[in-house]
Each structure stands twice: as C-alpha cells, then as structure tokens.
PDB file of N, CA and C in Angstrom:
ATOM      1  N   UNK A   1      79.536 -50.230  10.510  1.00  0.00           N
ATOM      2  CA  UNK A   1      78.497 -49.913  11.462  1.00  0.00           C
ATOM      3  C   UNK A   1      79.161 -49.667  12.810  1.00  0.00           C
ATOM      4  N   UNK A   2      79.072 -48.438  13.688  1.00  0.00           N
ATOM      5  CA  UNK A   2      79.354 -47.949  14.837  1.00  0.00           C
ATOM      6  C   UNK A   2      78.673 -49.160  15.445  1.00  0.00           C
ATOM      7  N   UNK A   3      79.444 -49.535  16.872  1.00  0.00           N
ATOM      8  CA  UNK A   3      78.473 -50.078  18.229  1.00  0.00           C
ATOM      9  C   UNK A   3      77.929 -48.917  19.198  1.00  0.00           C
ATOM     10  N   UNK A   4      76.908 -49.533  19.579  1.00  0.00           N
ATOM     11  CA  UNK A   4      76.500 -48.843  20.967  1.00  0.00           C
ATOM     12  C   UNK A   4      76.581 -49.632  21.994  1.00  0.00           C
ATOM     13  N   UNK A   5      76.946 -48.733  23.363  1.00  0.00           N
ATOM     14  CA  UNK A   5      76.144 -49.492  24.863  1.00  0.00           C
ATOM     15  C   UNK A   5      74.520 -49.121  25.141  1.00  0.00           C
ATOM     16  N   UNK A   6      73.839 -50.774  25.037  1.00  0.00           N
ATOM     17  CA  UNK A   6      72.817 -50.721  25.836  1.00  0.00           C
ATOM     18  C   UNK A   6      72.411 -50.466  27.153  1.00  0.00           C
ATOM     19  N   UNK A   7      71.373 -50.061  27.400  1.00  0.00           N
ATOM     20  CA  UNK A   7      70.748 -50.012  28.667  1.00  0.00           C
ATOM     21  C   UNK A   7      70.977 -50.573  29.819  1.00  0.00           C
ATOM     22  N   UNK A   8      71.717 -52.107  29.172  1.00  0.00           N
ATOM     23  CA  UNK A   8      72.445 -53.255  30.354  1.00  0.00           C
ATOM     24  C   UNK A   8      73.586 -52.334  31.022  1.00  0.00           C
ATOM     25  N   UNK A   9      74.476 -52.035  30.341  1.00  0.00           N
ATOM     26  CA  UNK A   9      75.393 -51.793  30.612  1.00  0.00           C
ATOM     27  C   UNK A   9      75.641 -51.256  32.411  1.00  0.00           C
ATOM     28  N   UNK A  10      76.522 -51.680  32.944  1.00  0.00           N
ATOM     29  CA  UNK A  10      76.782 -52.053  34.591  1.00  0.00           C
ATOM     30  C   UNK A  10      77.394 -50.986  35.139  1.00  0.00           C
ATOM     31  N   UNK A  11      78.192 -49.892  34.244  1.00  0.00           N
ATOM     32  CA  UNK A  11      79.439 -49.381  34.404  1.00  0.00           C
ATOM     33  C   UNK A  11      80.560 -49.887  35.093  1.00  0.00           C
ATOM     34  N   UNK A  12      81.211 -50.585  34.451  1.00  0.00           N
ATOM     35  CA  UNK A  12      82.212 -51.888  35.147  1.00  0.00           C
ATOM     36  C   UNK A  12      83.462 -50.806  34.605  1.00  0.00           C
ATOM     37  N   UNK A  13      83.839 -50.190  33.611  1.00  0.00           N
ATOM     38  CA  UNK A  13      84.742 -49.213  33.331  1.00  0.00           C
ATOM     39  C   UNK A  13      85.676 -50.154  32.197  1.00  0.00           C
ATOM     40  N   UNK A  14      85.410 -51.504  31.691  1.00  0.00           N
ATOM     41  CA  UNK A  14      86.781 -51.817  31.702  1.00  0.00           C
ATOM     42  C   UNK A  14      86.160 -51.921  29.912  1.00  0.00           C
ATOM     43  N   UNK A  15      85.605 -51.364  29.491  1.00  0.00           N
ATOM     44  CA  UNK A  15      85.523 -51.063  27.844  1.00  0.00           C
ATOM     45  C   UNK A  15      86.270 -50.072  27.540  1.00  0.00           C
ATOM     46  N   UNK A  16      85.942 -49.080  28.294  1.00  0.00           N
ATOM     47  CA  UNK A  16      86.759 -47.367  27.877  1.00  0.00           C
ATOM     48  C   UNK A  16      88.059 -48.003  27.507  1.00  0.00           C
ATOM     49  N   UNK A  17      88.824 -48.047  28.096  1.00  0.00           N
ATOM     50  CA  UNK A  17      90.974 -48.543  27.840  1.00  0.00           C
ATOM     51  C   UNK A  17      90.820 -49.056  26.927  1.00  0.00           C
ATOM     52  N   UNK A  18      89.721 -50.153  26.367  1.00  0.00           N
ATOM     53  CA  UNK A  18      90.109 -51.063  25.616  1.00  0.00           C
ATOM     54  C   UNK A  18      90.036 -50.199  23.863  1.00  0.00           C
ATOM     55  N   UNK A  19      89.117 -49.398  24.010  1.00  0.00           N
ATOM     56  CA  UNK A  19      89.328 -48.785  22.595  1.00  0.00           C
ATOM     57  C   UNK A  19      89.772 -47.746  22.237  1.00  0.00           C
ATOM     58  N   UNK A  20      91.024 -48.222  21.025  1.00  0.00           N
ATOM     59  CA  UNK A  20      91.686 -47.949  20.342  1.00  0.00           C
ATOM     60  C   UNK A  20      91.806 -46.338  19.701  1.00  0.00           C
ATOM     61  N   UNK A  21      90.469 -46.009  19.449  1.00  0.00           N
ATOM     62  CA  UNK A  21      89.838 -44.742  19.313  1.00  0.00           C
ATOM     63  C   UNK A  21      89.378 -43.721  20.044  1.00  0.00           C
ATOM     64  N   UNK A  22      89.421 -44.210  21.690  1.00  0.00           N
ATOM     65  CA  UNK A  22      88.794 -43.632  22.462  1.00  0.00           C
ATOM     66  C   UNK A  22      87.554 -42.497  22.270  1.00  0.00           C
ATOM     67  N   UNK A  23      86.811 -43.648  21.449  1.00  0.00           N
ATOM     68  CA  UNK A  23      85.171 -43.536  20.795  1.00  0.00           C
ATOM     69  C   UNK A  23      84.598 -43.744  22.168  1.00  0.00           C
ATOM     70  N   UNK A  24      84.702 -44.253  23.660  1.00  0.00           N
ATOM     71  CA  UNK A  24      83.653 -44.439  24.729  1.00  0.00           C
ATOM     72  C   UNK A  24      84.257 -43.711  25.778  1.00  0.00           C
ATOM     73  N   UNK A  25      83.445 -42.992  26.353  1.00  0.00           N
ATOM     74  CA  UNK A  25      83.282 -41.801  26.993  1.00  0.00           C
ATOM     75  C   UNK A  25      82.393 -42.551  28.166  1.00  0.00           C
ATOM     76  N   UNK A  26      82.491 -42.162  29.253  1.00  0.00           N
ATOM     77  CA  UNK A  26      81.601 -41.925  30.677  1.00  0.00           C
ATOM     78  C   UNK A  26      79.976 -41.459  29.930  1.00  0.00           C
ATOM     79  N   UNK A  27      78.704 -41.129  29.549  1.00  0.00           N
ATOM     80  CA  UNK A  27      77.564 -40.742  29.920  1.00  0.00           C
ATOM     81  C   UNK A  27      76.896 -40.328  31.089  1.00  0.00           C
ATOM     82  N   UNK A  28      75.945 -39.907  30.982  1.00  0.00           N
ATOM     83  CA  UNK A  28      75.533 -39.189  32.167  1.00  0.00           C
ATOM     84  C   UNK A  28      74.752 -40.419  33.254  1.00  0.00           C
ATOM     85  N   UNK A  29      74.472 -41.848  32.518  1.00  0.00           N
ATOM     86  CA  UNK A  29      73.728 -42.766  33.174  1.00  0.00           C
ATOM     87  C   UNK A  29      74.810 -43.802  33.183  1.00  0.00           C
ATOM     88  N   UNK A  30      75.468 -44.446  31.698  1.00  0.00           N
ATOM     89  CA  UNK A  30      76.458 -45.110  31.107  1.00  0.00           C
ATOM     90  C   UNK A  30      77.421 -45.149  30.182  1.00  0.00           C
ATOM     91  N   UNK A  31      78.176 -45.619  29.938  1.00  0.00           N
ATOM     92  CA  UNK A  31      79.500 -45.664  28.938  1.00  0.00           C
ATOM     93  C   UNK A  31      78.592 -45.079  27.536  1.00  0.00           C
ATOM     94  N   UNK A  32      79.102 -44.238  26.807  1.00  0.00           N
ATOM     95  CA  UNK A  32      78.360 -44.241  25.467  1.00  0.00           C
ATOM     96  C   UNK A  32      79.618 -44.573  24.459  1.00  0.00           C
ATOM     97  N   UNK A  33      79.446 -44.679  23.238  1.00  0.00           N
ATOM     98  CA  UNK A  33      80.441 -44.716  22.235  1.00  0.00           C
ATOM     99  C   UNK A  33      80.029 -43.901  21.236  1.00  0.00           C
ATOM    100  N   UNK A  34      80.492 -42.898  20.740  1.00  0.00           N
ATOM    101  CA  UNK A  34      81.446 -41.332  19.665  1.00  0.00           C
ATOM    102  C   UNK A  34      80.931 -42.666  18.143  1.00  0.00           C
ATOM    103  N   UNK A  35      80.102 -42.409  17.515  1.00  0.00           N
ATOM    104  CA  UNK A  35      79.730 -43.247  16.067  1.00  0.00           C
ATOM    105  C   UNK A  35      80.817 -42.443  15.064  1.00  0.00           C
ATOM    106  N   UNK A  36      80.808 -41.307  15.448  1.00  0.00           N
ATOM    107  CA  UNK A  36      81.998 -40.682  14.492  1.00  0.00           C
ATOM    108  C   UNK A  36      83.595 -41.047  14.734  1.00  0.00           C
ATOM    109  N   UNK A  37      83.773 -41.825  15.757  1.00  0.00           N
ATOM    110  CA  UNK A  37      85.195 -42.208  15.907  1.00  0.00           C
ATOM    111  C   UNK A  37      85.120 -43.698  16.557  1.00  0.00           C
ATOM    112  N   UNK A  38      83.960 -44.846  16.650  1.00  0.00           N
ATOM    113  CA  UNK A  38      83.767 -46.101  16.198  1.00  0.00           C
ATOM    114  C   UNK A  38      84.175 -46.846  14.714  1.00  0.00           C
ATOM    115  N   UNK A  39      85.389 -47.727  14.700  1.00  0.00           N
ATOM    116  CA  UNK A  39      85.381 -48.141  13.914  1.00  0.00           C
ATOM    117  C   UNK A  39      85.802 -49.779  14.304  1.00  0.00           C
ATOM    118  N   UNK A  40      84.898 -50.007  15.203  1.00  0.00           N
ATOM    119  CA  UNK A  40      84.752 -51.275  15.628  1.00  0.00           C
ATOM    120  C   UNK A  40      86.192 -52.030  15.530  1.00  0.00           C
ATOM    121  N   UNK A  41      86.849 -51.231  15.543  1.00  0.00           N
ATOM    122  CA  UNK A  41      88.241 -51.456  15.642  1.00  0.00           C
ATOM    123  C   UNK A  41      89.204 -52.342  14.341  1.00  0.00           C
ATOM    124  N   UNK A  42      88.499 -52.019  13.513  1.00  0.00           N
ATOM    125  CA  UNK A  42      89.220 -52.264  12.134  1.00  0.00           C
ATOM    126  C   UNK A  42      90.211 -51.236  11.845  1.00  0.00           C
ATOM    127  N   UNK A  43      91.197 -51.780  11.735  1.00  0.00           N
ATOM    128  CA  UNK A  43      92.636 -51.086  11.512  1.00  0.00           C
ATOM    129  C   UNK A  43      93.381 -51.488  12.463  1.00  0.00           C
ATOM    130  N   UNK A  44      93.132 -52.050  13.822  1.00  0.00           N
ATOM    131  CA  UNK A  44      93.499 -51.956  14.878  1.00  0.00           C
ATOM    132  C   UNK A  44      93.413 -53.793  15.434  1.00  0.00           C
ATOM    133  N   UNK A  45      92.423 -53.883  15.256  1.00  0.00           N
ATOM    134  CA  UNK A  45      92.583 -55.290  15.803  1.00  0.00           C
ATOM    135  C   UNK A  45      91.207 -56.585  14.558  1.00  0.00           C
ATOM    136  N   UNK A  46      90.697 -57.683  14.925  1.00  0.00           N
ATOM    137  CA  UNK A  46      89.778 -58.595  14.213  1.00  0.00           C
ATOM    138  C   UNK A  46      88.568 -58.250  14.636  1.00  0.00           C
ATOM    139  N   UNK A  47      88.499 -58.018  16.078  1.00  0.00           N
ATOM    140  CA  UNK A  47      87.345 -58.095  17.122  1.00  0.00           C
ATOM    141  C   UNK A  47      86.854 -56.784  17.319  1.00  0.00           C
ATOM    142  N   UNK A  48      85.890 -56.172  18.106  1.00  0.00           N
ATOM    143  CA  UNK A  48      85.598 -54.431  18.840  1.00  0.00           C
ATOM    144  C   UNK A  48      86.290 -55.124  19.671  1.00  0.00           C
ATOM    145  N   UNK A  49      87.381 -54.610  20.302  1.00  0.00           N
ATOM    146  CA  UNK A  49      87.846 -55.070  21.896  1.00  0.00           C
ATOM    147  C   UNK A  49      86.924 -54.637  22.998  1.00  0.00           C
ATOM    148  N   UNK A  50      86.142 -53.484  22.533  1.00  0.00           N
ATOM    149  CA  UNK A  50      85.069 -53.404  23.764  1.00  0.00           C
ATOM    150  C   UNK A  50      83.983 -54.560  23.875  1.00  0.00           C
ATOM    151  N   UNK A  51      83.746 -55.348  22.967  1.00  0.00           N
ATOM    152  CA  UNK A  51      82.678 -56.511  23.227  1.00  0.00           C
ATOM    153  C   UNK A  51      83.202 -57.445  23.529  1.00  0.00           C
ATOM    154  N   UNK A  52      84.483 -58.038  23.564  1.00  0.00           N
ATOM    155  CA  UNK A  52      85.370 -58.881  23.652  1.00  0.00           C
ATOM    156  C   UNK A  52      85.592 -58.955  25.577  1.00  0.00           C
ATOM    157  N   UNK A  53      85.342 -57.677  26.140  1.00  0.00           N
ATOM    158  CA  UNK A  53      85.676 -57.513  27.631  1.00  0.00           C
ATOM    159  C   UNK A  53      84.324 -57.058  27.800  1.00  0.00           C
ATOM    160  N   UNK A  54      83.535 -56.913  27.514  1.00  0.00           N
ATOM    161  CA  UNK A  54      82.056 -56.500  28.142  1.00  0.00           C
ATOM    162  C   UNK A  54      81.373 -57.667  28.758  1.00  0.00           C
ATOM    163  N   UNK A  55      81.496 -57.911  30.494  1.00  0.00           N
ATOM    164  CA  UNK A  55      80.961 -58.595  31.007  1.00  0.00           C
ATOM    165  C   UNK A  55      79.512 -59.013  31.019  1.00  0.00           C
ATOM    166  N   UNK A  56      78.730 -58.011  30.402  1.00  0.00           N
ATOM    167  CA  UNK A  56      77.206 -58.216  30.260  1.00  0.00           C
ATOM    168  C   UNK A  56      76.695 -58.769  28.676  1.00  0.00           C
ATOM    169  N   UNK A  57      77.831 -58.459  28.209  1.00  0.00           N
ATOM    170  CA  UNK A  57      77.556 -58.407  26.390  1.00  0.00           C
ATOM    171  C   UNK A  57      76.266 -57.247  26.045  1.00  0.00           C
ATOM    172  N   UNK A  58      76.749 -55.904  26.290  1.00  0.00           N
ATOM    173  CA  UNK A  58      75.334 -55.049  26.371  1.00  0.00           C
ATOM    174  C   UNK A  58      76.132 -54.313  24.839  1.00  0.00           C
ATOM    175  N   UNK A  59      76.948 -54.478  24.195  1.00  0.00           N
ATOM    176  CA  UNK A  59      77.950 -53.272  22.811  1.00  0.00           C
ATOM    177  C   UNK A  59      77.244 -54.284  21.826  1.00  0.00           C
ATOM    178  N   UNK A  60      75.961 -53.837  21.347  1.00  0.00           N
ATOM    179  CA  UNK A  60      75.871 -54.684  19.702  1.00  0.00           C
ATOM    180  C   UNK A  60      76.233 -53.319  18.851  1.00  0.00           C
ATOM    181  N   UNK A  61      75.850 -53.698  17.288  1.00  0.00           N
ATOM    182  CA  UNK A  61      76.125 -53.026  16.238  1.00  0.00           C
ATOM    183  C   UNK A  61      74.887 -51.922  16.317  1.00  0.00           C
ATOM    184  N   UNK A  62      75.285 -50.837  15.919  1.00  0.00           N
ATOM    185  CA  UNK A  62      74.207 -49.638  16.625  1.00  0.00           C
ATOM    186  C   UNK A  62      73.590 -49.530  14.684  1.00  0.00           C
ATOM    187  N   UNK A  63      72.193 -49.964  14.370  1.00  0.00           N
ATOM    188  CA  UNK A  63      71.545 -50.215  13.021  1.00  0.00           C
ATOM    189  C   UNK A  63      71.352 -48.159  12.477  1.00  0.00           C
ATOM    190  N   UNK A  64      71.516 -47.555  13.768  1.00  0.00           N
ATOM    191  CA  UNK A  64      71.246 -46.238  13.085  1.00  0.00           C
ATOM    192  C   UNK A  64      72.491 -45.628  12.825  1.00  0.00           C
ATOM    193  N   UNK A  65      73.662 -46.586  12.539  1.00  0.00           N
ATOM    194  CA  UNK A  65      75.115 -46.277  12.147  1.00  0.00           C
ATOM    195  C   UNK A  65      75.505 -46.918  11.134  1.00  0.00           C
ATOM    196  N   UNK A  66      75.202 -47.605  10.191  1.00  0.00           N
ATOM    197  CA  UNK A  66      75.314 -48.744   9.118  1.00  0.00           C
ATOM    198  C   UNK A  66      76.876 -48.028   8.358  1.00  0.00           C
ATOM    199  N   UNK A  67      77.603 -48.744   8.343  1.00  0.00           N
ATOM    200  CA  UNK A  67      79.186 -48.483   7.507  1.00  0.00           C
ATOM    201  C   UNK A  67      79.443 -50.199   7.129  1.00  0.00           C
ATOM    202  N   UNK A  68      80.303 -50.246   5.952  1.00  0.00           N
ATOM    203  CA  UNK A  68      80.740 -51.166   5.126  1.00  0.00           C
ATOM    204  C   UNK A  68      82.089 -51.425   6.157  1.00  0.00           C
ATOM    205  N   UNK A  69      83.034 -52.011   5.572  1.00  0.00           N
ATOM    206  CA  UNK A  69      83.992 -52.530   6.022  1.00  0.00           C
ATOM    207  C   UNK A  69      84.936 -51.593   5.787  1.00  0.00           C
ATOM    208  N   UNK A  70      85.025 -51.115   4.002  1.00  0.00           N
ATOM    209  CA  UNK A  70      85.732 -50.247   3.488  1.00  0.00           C
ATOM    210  C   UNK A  70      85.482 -48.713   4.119  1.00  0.00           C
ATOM    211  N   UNK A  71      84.148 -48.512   4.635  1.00  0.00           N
ATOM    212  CA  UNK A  71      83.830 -47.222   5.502  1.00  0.00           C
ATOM    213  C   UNK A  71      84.619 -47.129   6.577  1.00  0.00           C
ATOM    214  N   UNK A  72      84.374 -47.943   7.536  1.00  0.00           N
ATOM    215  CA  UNK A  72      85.307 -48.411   8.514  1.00  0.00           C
ATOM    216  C   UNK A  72      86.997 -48.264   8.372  1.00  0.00           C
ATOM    217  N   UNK A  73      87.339 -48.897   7.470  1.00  0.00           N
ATOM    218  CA  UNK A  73      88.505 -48.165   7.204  1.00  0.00           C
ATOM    219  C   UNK A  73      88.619 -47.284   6.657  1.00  0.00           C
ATOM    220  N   UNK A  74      87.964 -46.634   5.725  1.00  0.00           N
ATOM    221  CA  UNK A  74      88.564 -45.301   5.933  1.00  0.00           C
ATOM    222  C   UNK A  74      88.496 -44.253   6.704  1.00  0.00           C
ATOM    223  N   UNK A  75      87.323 -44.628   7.781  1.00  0.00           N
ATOM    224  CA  UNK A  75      86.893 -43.239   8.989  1.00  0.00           C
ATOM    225  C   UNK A  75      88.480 -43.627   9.326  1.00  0.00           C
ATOM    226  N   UNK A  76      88.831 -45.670  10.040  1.00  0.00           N
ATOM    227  CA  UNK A  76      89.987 -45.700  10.568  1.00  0.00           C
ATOM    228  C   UNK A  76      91.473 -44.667  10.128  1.00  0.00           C
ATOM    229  N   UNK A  77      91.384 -44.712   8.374  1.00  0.00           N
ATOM    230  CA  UNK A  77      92.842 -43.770   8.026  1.00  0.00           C
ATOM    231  C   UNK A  77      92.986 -42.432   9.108  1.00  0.00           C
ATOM    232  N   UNK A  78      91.338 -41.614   8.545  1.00  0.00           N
ATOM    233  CA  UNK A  78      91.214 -40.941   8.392  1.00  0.00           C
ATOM    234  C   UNK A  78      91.457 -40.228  10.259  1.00  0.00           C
ATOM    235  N   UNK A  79      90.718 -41.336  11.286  1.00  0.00           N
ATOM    236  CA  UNK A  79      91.508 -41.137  12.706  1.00  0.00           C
ATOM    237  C   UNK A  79      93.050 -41.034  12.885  1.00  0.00           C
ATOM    238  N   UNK A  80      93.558 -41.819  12.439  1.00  0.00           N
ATOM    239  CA  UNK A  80      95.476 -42.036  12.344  1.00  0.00           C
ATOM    240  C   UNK A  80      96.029 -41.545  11.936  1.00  0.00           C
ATOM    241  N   UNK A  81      95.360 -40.544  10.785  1.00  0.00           N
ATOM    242  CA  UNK A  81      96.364 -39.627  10.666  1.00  0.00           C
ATOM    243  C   UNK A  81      96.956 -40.119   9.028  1.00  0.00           C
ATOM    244  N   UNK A  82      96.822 -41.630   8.634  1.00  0.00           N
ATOM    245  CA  UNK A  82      96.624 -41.825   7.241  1.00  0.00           C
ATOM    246  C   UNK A  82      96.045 -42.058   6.243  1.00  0.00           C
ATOM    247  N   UNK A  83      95.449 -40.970   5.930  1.00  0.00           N
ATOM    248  CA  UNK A  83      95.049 -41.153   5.224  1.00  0.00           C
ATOM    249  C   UNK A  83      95.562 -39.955   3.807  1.00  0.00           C
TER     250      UNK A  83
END
C-alpha cells in the first residue's frame, strides 16, 4: 500500500530527502507522494522514512493504493533497476 500526505501536512520539507524513491514531490498546496514509485520503503529500509521524520504524523497508508508486501517489492526491483 502507497502512503499519502494529509491535509495536516505543514510543509516543513524534511520528508522529500528522506525518500529513497523520490516518490514526494512539492504539490501545488503540499508535499504529495508518486503511488507508482511509493514503496513505503521496502527494499530500502524497516520503516517509510517519511513517517519516521514527519513532525505532524500527517503520511498514513493511502486505502486507494492497497499492495502486499511482495507488491512492494517488486514495484521496489522493478525501481532499481533489479529486477
């Protein structure tokens, strides 16, 4: 399952660096996150590092993105180049 930023979101900037995929982009109001290149950072780390530094806690699991674990890794190969 992709995350999204909610509505909370502050624009504090300090999610963008943190992912791996550079799935979060600027928006026209707030940070958004790319569901096609979210992989909550499996392959890469335990945690999303973007919820891990999100001062508001506004990045839950976005329900209109639903992926398995094994989905997740393979969008992950399939970003890196191994797949």
């Amino acid at each position: 399952m992709a995350l999204k930023i909610t509505d909370d979101c502050i624009n504090c900037d300090v999610c963008e660096p943190e992912c791996p995929n550079s799935a979060i982009s600027p928006g026209e109001e707030i940070y958004e996150i790319d569901p096609t290149l979210c992989t909550e950072c499996v392959g890469h780390y335990d945690e999303p590092q973007c919820q891990m530094v999100c001062p508001v806690d506004c990045i839950p699991k976005d329900p209109e993105h639903v992926e398995t674990e094994d989905e997740l890794m393979e969008k992950y190969q399939i970003i890196t180049g191994q797949a």
